[in-house]
N, C-alpha and C. Protein backbone atom coordinates (compact mmCIF):
# COMPACT_ATOMS: atom_id res chain seq x y z
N UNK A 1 2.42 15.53 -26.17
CA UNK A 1 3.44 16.12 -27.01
C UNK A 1 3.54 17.62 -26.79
N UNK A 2 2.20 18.31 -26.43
CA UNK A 2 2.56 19.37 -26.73
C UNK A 2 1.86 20.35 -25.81
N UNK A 3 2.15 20.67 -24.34
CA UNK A 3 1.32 20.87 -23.08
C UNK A 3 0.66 22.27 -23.52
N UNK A 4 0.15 23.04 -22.49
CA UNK A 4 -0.47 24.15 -22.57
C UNK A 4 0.59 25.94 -22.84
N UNK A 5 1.86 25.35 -22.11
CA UNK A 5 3.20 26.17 -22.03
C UNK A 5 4.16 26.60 -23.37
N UNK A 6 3.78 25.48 -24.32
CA UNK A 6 4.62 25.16 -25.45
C UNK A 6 4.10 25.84 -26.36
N UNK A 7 2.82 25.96 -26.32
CA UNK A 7 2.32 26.96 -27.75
C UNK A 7 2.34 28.13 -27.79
N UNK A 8 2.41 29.20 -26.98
CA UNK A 8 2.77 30.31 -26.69
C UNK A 8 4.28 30.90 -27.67
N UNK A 9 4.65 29.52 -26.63
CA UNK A 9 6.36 29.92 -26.90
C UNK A 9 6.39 29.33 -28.72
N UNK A 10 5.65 28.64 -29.22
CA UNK A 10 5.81 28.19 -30.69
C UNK A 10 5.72 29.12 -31.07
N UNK A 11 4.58 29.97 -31.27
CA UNK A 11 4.18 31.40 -31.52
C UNK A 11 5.29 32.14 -31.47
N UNK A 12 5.73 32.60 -30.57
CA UNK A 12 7.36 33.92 -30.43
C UNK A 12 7.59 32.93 -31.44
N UNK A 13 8.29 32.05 -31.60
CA UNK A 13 9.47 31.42 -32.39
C UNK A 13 8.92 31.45 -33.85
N UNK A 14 7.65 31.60 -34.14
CA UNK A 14 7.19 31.71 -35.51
C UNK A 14 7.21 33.29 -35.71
N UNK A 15 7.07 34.23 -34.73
CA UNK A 15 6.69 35.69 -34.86
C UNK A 15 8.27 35.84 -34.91
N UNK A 16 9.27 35.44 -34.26
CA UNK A 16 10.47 35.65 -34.67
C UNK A 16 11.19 35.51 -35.43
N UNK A 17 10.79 34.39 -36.66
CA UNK A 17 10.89 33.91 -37.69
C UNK A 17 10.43 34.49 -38.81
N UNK A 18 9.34 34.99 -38.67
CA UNK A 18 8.68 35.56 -39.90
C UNK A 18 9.76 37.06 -39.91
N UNK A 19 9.88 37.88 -38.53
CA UNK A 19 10.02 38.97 -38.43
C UNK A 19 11.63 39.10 -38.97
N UNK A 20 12.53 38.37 -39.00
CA UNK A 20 13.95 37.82 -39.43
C UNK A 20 13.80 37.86 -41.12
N UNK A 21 12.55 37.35 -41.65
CA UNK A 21 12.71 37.14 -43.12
C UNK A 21 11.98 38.45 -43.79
N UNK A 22 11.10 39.41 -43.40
CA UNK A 22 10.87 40.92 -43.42
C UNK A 22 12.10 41.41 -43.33
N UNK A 23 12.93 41.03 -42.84
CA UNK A 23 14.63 42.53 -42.35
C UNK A 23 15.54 41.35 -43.34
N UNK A 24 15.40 40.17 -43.85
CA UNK A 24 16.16 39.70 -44.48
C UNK A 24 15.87 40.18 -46.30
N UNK A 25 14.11 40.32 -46.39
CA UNK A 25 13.83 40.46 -47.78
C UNK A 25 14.01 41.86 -48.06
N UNK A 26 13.67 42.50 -47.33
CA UNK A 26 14.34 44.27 -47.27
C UNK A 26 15.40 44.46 -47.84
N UNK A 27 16.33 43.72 -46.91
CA UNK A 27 18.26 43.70 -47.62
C UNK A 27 18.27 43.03 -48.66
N UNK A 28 17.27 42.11 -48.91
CA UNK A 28 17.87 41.95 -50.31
C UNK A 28 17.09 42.57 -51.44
N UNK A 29 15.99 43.38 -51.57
CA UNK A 29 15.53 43.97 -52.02
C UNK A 29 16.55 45.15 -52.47
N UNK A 30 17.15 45.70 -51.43
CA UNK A 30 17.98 46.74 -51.29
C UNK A 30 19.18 46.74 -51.89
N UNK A 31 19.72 45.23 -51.66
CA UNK A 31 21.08 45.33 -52.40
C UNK A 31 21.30 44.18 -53.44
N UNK A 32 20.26 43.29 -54.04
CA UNK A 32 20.27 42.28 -54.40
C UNK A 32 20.79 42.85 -55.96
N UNK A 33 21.47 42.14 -56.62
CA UNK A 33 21.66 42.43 -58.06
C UNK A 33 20.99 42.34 -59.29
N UNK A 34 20.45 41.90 -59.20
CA UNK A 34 19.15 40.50 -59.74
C UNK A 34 17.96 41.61 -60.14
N UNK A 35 17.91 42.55 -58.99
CA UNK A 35 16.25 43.48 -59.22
C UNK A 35 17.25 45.23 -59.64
N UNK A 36 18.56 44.75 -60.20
CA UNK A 36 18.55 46.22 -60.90
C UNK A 36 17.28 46.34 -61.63
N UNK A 37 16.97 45.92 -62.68
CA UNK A 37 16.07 47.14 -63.38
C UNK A 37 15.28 47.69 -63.35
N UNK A 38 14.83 47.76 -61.81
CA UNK A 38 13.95 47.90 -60.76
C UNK A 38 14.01 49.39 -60.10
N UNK A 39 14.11 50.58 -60.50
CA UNK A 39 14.56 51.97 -59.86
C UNK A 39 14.87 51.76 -58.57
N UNK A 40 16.84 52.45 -58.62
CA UNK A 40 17.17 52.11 -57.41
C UNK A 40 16.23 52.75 -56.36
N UNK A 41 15.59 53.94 -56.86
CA UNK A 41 14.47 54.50 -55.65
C UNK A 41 13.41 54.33 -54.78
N UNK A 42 12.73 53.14 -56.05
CA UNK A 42 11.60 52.55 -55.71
C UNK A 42 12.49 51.61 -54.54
N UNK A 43 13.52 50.72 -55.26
CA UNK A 43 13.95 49.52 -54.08
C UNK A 43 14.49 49.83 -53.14
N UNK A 44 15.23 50.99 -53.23
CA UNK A 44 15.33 51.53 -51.58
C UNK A 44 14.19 51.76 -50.34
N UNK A 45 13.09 52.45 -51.39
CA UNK A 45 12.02 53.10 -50.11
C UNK A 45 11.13 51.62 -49.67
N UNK A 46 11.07 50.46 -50.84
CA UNK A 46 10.53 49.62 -50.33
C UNK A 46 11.07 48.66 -49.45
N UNK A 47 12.57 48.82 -49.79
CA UNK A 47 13.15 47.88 -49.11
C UNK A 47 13.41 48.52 -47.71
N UNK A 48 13.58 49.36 -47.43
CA UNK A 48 13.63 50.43 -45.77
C UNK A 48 12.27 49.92 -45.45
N UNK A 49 11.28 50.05 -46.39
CA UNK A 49 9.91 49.85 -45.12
C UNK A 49 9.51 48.22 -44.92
N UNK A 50 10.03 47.43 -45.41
CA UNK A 50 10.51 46.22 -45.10
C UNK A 50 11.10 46.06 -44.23
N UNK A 51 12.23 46.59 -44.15
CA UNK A 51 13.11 46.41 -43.18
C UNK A 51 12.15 46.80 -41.83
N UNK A 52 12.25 48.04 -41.81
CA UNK A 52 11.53 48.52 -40.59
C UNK A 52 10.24 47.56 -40.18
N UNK A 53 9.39 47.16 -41.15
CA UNK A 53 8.39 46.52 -40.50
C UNK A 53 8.78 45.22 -39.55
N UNK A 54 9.66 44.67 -40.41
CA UNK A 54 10.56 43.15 -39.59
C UNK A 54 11.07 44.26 -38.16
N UNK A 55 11.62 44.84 -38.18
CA UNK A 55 11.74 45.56 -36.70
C UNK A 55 10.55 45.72 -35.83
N UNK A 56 10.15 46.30 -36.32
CA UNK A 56 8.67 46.28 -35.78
C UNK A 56 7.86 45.69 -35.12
N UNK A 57 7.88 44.42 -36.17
CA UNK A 57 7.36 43.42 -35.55
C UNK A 57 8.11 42.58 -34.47
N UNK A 58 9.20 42.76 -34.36
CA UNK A 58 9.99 42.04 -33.85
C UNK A 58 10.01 43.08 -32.41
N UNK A 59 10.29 43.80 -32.52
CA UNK A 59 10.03 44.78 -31.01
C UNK A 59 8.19 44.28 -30.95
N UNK A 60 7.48 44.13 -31.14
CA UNK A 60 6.04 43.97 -30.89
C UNK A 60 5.58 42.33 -30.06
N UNK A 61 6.38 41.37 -30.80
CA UNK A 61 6.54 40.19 -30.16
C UNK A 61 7.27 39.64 -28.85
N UNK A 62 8.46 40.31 -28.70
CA UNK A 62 9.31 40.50 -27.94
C UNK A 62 8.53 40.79 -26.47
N UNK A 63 7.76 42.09 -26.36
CA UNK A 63 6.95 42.55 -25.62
C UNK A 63 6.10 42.04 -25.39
N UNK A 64 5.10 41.17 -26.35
CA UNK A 64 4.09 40.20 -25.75
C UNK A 64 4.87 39.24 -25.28
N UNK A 65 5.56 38.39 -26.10
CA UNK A 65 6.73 37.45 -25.10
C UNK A 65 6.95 37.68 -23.83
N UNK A 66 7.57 38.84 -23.43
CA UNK A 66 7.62 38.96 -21.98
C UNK A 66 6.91 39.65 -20.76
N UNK A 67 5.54 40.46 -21.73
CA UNK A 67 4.31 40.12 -20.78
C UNK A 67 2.97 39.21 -20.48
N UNK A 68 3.82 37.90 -21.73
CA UNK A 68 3.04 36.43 -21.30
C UNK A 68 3.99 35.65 -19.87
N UNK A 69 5.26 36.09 -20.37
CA UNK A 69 6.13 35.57 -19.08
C UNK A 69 6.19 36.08 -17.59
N UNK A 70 5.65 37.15 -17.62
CA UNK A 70 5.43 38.20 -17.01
C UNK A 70 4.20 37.56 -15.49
N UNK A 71 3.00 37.69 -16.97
CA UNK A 71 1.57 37.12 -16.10
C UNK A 71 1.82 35.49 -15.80
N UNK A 72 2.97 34.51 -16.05
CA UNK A 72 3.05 33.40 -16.41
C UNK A 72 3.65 33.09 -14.38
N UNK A 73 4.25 34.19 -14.43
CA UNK A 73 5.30 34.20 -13.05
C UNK A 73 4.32 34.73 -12.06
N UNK A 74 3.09 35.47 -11.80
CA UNK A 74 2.30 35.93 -11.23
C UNK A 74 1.13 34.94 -11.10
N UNK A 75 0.76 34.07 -11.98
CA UNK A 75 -0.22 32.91 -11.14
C UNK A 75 0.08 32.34 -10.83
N UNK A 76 1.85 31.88 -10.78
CA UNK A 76 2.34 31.11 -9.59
C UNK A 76 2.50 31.13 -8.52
């Protein structure tokens, strides 16, 4: 079911996943209606470093992604 090639790539697709719902909970942190009574100040600065971290991470995975693909093309 599930060779030696496939789990790698499960991994990105979970690191890409998680990193999508960090930049998704940010925005809604940020603009959600629900957490007015919440200082718009506080939910801005938390919701920016949310955001940014889902970036983050997402530039961080990306890069192992394609220097697993990288070394993947070189022991062939």
């Amino acid at each position: 079911m599930f060779n030696k090639n496939s789990f790698p790539s499960l991994m990105t697709l979970v690191g890409f996943s998680v990193a999508a719902l960090f930049v998704v909970f940010g925005l809604y942190v940020i603009f959600a209606k629900q957490l007015q009574s919440i200082p718009k100040e506080f939910r801005n600065i938390f919701g920016i470093i949310v955001v940014g971290y889902g970036l983050f991470r997402t530039v961080i995975i990306y890069q192992k992604h394609k220097q697993g693909k990288e070394s993947d093309d070189e022991m062939e």
